[in-house]
C-alpha atoms as a PDB file:
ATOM      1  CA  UNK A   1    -157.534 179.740 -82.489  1.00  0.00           C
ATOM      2  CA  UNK A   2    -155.156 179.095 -79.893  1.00  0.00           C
ATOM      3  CA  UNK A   3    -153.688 176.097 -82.024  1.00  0.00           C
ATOM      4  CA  UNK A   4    -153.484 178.085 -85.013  1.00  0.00           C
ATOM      5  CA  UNK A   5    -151.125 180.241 -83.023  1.00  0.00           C
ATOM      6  CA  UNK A   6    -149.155 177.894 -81.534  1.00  0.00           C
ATOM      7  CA  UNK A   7    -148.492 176.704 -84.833  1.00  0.00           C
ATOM      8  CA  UNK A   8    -148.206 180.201 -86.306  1.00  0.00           C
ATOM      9  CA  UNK A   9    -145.506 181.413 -83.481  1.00  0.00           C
ATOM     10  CA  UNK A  10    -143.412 178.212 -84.113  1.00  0.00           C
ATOM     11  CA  UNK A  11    -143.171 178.328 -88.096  1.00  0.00           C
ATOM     12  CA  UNK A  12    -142.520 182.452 -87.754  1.00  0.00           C
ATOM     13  CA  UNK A  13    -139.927 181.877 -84.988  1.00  0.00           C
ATOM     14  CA  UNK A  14    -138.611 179.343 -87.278  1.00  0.00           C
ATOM     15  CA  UNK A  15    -138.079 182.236 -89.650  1.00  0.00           C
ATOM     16  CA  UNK A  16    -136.970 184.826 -88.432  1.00  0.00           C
ATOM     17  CA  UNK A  17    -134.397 183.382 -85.984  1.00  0.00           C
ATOM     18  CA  UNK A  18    -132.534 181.310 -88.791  1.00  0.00           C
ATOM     19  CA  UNK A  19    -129.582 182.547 -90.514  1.00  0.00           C
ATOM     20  CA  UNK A  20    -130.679 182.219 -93.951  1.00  0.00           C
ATOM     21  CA  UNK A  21    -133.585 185.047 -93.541  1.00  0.00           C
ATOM     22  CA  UNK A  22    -130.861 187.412 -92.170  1.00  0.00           C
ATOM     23  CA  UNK A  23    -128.973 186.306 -95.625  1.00  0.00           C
ATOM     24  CA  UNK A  24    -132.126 187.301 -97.350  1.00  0.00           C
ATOM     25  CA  UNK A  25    -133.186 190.607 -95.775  1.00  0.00           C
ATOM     26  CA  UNK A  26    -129.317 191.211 -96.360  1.00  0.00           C
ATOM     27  CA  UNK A  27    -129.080 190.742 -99.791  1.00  0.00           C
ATOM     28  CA  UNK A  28    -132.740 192.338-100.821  1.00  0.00           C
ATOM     29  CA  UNK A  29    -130.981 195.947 -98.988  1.00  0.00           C
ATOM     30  CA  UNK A  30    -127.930 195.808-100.759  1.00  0.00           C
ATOM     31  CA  UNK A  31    -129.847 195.165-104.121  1.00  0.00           C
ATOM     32  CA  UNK A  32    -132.220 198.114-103.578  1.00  0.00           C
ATOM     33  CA  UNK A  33    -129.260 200.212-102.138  1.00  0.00           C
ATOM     34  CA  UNK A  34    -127.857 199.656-105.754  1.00  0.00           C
ATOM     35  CA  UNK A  35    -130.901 200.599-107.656  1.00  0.00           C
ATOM     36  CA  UNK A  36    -132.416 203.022-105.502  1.00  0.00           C
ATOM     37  CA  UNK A  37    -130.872 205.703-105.626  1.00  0.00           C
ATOM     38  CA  UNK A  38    -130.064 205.118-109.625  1.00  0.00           C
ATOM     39  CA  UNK A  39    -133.929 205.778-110.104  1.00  0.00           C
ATOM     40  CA  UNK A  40    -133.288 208.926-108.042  1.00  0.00           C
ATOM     41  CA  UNK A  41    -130.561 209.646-110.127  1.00  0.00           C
ATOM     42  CA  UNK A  42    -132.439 209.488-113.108  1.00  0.00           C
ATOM     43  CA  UNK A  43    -135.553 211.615-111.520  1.00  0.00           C
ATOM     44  CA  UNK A  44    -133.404 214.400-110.434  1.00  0.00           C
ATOM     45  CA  UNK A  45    -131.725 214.401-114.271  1.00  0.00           C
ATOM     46  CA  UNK A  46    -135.749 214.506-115.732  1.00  0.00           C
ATOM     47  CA  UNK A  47    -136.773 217.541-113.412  1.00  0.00           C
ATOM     48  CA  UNK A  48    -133.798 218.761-114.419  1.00  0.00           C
ATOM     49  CA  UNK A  49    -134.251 218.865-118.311  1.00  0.00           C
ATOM     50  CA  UNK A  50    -138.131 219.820-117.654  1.00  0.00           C
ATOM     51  CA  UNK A  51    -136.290 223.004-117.771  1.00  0.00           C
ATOM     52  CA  UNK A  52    -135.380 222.647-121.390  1.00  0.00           C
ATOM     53  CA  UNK A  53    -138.128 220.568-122.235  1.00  0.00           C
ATOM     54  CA  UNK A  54    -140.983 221.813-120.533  1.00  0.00           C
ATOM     55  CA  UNK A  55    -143.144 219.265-122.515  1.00  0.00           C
ATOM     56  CA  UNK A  56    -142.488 215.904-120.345  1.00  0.00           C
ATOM     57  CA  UNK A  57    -145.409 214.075-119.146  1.00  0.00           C
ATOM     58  CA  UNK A  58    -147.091 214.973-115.983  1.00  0.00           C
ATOM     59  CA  UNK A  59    -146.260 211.585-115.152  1.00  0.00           C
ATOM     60  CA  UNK A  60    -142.661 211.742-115.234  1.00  0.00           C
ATOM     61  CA  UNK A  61    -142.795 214.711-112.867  1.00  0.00           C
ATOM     62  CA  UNK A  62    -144.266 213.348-110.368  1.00  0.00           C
ATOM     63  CA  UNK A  63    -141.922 211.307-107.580  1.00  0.00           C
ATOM     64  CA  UNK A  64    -144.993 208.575-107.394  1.00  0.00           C
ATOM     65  CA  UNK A  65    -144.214 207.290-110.836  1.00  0.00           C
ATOM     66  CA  UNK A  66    -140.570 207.905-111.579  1.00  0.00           C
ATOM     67  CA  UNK A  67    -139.093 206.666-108.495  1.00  0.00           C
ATOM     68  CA  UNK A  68    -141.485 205.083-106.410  1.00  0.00           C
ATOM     69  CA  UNK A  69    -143.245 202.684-108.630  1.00  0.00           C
ATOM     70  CA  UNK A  70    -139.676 201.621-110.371  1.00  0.00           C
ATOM     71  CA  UNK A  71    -138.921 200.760-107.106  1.00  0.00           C
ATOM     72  CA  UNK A  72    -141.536 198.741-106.209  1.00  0.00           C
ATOM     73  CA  UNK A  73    -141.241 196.698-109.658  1.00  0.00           C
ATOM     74  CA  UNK A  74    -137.857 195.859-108.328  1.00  0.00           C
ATOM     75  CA  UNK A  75    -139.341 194.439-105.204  1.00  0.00           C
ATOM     76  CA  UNK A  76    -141.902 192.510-106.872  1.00  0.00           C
ATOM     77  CA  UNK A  77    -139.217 190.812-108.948  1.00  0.00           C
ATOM     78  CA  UNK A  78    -137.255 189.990-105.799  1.00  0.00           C
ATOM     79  CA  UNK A  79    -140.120 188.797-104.232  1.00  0.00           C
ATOM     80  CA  UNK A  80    -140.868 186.542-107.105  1.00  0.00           C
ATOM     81  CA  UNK A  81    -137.973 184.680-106.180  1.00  0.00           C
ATOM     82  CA  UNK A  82    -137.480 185.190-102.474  1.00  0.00           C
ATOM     83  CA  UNK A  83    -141.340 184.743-101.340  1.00  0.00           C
ATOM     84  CA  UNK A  84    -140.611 180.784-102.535  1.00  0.00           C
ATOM     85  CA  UNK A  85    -137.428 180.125-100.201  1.00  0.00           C
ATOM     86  CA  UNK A  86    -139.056 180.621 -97.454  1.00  0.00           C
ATOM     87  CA  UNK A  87    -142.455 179.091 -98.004  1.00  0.00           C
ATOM     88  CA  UNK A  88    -140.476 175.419-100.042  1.00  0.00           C
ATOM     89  CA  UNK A  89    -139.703 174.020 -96.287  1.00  0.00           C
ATOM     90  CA  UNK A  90    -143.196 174.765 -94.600  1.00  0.00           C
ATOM     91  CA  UNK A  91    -144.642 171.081 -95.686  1.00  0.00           C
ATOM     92  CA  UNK A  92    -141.960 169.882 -98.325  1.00  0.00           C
ATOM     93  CA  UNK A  93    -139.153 169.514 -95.352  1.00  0.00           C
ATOM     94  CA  UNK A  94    -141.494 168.032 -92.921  1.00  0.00           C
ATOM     95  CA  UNK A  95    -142.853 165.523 -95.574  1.00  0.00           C
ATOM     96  CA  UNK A  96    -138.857 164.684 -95.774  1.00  0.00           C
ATOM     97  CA  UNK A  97    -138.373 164.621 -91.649  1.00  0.00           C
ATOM     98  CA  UNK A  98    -141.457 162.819 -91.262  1.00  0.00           C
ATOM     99  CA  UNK A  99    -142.197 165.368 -88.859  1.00  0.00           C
ATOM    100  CA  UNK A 100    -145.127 166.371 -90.445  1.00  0.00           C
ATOM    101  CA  UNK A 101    -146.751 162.705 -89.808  1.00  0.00           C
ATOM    102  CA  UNK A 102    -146.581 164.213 -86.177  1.00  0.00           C
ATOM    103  CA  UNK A 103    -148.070 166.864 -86.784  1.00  0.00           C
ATOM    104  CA  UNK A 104    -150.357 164.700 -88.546  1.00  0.00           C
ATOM    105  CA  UNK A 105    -151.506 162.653 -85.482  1.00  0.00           C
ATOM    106  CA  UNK A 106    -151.739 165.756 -82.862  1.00  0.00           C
ATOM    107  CA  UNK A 107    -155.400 167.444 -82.336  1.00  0.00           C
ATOM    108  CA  UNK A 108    -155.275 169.900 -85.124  1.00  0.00           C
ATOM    109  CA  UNK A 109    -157.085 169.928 -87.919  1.00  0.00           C
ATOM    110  CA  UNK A 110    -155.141 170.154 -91.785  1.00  0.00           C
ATOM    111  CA  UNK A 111    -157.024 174.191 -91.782  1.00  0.00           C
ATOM    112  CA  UNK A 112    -155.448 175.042 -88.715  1.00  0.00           C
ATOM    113  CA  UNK A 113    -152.074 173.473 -90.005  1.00  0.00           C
ATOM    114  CA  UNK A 114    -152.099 175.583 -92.908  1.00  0.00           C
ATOM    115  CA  UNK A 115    -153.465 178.703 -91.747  1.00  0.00           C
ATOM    116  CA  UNK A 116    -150.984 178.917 -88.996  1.00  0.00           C
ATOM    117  CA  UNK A 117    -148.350 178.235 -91.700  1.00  0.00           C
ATOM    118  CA  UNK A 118    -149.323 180.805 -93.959  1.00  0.00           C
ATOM    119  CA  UNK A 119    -149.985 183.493 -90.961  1.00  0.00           C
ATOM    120  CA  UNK A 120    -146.319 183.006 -90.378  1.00  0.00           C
ATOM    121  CA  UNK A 121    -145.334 183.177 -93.747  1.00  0.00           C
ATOM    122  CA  UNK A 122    -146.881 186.491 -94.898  1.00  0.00           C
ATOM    123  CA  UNK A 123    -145.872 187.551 -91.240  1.00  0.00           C
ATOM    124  CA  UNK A 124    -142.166 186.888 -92.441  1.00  0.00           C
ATOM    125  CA  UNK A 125    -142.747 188.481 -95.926  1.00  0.00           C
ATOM    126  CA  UNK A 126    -144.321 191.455 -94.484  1.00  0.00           C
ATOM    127  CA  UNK A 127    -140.555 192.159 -92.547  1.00  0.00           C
ATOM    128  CA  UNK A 128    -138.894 191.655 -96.160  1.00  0.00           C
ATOM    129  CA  UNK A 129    -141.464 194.151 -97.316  1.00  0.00           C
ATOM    130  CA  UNK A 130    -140.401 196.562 -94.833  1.00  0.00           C
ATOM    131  CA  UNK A 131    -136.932 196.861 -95.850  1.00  0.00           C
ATOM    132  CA  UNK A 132    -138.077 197.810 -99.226  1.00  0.00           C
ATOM    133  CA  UNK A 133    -140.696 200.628 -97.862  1.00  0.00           C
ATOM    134  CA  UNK A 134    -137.574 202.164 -95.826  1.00  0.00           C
ATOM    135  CA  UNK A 135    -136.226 203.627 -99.028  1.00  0.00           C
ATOM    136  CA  UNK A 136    -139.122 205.789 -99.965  1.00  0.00           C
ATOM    137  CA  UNK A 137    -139.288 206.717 -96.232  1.00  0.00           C
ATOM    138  CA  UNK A 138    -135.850 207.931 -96.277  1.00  0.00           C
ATOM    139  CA  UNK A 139    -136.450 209.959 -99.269  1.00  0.00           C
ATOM    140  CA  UNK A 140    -139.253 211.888 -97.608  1.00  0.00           C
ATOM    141  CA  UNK A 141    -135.908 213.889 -95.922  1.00  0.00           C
ATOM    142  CA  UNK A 142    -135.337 215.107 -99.709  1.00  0.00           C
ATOM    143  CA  UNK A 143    -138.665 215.717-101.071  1.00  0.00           C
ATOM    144  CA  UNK A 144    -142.623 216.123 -99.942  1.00  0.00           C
ATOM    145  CA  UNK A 145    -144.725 213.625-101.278  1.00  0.00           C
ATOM    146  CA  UNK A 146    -148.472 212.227-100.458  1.00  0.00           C
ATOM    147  CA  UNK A 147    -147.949 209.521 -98.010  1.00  0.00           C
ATOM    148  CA  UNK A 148    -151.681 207.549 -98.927  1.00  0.00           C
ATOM    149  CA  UNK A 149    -150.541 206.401-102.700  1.00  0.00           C
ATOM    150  CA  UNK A 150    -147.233 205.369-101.390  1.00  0.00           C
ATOM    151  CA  UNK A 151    -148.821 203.311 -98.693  1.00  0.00           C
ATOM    152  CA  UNK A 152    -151.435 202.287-101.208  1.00  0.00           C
ATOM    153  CA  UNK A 153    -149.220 200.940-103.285  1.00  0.00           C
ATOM    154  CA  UNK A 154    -146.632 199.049-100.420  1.00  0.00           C
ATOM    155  CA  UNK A 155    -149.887 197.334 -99.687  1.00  0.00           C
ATOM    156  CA  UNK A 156    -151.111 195.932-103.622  1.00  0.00           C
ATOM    157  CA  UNK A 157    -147.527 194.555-103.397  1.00  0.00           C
ATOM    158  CA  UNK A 158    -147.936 193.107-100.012  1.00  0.00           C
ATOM    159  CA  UNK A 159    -151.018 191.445-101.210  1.00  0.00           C
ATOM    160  CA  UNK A 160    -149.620 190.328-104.591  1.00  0.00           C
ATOM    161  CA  UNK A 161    -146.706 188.509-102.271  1.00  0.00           C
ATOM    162  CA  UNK A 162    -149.129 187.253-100.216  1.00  0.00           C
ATOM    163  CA  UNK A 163    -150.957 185.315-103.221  1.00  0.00           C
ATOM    164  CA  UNK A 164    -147.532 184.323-104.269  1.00  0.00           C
ATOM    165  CA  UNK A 165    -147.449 183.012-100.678  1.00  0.00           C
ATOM    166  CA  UNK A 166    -150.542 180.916-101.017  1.00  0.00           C
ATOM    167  CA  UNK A 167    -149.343 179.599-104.474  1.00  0.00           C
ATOM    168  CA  UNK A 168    -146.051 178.412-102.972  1.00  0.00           C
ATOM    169  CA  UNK A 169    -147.295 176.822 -99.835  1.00  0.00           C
ATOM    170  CA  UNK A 170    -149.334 174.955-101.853  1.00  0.00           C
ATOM    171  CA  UNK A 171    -146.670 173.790-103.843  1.00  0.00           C
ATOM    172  CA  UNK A 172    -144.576 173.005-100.744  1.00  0.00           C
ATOM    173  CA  UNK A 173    -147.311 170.159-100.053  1.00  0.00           C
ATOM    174  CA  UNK A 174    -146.825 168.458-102.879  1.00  0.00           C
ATOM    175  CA  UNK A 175    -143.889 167.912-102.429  1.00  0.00           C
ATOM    176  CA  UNK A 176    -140.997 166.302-100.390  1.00  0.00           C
ATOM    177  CA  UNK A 177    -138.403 168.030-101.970  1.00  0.00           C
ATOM    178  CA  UNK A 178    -137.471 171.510-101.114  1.00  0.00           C
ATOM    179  CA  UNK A 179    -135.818 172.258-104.478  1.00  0.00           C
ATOM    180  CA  UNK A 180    -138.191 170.894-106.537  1.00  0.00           C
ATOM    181  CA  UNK A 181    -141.055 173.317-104.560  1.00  0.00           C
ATOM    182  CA  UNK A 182    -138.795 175.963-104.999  1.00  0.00           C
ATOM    183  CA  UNK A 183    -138.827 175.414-108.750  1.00  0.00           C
ATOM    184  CA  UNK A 184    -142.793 174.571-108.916  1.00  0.00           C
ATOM    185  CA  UNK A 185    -143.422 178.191-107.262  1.00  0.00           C
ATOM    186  CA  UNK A 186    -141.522 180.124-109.016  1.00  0.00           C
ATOM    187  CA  UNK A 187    -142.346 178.862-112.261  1.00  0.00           C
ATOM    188  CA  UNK A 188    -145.870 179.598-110.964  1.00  0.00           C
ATOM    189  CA  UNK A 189    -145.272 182.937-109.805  1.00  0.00           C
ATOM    190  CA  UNK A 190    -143.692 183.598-113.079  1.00  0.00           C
ATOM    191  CA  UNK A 191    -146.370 181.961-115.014  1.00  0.00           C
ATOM    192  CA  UNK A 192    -149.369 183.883-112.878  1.00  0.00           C
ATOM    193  CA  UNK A 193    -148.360 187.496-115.078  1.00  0.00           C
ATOM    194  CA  UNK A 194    -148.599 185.977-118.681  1.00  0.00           C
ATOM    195  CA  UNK A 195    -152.014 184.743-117.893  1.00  0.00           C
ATOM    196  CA  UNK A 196    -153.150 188.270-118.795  1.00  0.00           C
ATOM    197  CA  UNK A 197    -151.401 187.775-122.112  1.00  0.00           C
ATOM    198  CA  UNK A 198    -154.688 186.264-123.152  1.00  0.00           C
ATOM    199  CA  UNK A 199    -155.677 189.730-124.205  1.00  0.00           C
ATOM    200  CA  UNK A 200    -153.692 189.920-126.790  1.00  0.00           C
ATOM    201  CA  UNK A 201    -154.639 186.670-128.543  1.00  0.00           C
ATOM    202  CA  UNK A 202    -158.252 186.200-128.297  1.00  0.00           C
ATOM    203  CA  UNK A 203    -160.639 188.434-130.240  1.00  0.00           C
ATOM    204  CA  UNK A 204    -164.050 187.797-128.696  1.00  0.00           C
ATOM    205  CA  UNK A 205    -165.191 190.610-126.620  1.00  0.00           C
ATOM    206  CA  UNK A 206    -166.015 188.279-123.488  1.00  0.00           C
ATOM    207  CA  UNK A 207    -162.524 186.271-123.597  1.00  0.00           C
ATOM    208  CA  UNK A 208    -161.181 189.442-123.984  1.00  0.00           C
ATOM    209  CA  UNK A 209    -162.996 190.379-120.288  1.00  0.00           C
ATOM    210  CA  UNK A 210    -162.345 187.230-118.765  1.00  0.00           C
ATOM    211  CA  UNK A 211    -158.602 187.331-119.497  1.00  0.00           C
ATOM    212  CA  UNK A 212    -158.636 191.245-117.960  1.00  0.00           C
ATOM    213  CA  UNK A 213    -160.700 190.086-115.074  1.00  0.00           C
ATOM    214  CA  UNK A 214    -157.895 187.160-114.211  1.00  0.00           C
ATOM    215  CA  UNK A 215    -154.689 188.901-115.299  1.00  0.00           C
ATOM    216  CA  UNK A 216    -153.136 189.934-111.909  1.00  0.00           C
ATOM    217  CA  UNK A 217    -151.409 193.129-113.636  1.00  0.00           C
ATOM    218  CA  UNK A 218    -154.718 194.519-114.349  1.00  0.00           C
ATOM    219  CA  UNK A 219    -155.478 194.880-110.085  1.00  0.00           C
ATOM    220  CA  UNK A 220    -152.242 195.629-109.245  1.00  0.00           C
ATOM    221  CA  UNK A 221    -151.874 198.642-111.400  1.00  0.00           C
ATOM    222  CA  UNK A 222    -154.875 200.409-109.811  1.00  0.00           C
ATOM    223  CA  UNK A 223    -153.009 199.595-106.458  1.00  0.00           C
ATOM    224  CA  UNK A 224    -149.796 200.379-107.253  1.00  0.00           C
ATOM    225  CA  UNK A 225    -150.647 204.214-108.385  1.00  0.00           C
ATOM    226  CA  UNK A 226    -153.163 204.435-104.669  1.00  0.00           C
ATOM    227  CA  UNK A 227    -156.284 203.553-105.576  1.00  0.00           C
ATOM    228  CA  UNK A 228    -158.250 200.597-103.675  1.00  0.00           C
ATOM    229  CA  UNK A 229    -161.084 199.304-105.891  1.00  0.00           C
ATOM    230  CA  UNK A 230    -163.277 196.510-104.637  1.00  0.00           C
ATOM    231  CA  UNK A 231    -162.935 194.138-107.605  1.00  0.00           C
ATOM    232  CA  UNK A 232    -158.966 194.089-106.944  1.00  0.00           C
ATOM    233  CA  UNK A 233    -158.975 192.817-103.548  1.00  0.00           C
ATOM    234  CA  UNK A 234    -162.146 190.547-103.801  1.00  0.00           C
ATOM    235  CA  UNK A 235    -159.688 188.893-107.177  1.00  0.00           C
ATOM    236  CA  UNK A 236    -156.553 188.658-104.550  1.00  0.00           C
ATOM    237  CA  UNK A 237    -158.074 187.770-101.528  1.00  0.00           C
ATOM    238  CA  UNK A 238    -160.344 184.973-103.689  1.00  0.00           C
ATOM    239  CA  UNK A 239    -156.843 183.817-105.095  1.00  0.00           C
ATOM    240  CA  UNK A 240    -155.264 183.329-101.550  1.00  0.00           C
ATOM    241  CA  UNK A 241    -158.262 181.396-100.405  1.00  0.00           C
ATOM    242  CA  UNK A 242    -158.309 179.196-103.678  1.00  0.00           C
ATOM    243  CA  UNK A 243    -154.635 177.805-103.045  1.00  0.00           C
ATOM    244  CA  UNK A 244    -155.017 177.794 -99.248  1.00  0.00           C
ATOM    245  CA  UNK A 245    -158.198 175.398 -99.823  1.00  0.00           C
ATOM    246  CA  UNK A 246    -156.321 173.379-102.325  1.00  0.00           C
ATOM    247  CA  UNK A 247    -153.281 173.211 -99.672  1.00  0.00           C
ATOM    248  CA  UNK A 248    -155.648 172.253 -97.001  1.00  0.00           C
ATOM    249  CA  UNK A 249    -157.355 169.002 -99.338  1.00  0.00           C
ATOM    250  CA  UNK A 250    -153.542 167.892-100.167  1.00  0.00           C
ATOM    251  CA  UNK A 251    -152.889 167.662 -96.312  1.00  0.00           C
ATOM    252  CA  UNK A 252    -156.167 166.527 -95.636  1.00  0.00           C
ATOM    253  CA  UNK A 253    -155.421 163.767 -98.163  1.00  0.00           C
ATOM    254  CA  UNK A 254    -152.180 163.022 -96.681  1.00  0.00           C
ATOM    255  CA  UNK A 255    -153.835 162.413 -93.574  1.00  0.00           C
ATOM    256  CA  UNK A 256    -156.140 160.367 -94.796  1.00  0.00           C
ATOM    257  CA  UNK A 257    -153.521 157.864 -96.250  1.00  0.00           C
ATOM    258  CA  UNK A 258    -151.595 158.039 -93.593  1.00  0.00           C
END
C-alpha cells in the first residue's frame, strides 16, 4: 500500500502543482459562469409564465431538473474532453522519457503502478468536479432545495468521469504519444454514449436488454435525478475495473519485453 501511495502522491502532485491544471480549472469556471446563470435565467422566466400557464410539467418546476441537471450535462461534456488531458501523460509521456522503463525496474508491481496512477487521477478530477458543484451551492443563497438528489447526482457524474478515467489511462499505455492518447480517449469517451444506440436498431427483445444493460445513459439517468440503484454502480464500478485490468496486462507486457 505504501508504494501505491508513493506513487499516487507523486502523479497527483504532478497535477495539481503544474500550470496547465490551473489553465483547466480556469477555463471550466469561466465556461459554467457563462452558462450558469443562463439556465437560471431561463428557470426564473418558466416559474414566471407558470403564472399564465399553469399547465407546465411538474418537471420544469422543479430547480432539480431545470437548472441543476442542465448544468451537470454541461460538465459532463467538459469532462469528456478535459478528463483525457490530464490522464494522455500518465504512461504515454513516460513511454516517450523512458522514464517509465525506471519505473519499470523498481520493486513495484504493474497493479500498483496503475492503481496509484489512477488514485491520482480521479483525485485530480474530483477538484475539477468541485468547481462545477460550487454553482448549485451558491444558488442555495436564492432558493431551498433537497441537498441528497443534488449530491446524488454530483456523484453519478463523478463516477461516469471516473470510468472515463479508466478508459483514458488505458489508452495512455498504448501509447507514446500524448496527442495521439488524447485523440484515442476522447473518441472513446465519445463513442461509450452511442453504444446505447443499439436500442434503437435491434428488434429482439434480449438485444434490446443487453444494449439497455450496457448503454451508460441508462445508469446515469437514475443517478443524475438522486436515486442509487445497485445495478448502476455494480455496471460503473465493473467498467473501471475492466480498463484498469486491461491497463495493468499492457504494462505488464511492457515489462515483460523489456
Amino acid at each position: 500500500m505504501n508504494k501505491i501511495n508513493v506513487i499516487f502522491w507523486k502523479e497527483f502532485k504532478g497535477f495539481v502543482l503544474s500550470p496547465t491544471f490551473y489553465i483547466v480549472g480556469f477555463l471550466i469556471a469561466c465556461i459554467m459562469s457563462w452558462v450558469y446563470p443562463i439556465a437560471l435565467s431561463d428557470f426564473a422566466r418558466n416559474m414566471q409564465a407558470m403564472m399564465f400557464q399553469p399547465g407546465l410539467p411538474p418537471q420544469a418546476q422543479n430547480i432539480h431538473y431545470g437548472v441543476f441537471l442542465r448544468h451537470l450535462s454541461n460538465l459532463n461534456l467538459i469532462l469528456i474532453f478535459v478528463v483525457p488531458a490530464l490522464t494522455m501523460r500518465l504512461f504515454a509521456e513516460e513511454k516517450k522519457l523512458r522514464s517509465l522503463d525506471l519505473l519499470m525496474t523498481s520493486p513495484v508491481t504493474s497493479l500498483q503502478i496503475v492503481v496509484g496512477k489512477y488514485l491520482s487521477a480521479i483525485a485530480s478530477i474530483f477538484l475539477l468536479c468541485l468547481i462545477g458543484l460550487a454553482y448549485p451551492v451558491a444558488t442555495f443563497a436564492l432558493a431551498k432545495f433537497a441537498w441528497a438528489p443534488l449530491l446524488v447526482a454530483f456523484f453519478g457524474i463523478f463516477m461516469v468521469a471516473a470510468v472515463y478515467a479508466a478508459m483514458n489511462l488505458f489508452c495512455s499505455s498504448l501509447t507514446e504519444s500524448a496527442i495521439v492518447a488524447y485523440v484515442m480517449a476522447v473518441v472513446l469517451n465519445i463513442g461509450v454514449w452511442f453504444i446505447g444506440l443499439g436500442v434503437e436498431v435491434v428488434d429482439s427483445s434480449w438485444a434490446r436488454s443487453v444494449f439497455e444493460h450496457i448503454s451508460l445513459n441508462t445508469h446515469l439517468i437514475g443517478l443524475v435525478e438522486g436515486t442509487i440503484r445497485t445495478s448502476s454502480l455494480v455496471f460503473l464500478l465493473s467498467l473501471i475495473f475492466f480498463f484498469c485490468f486491461l491497463c495493468e496486462r499492457v504494462v505488464e507486457s511492457a515489462r515483460w519485453r523489456s
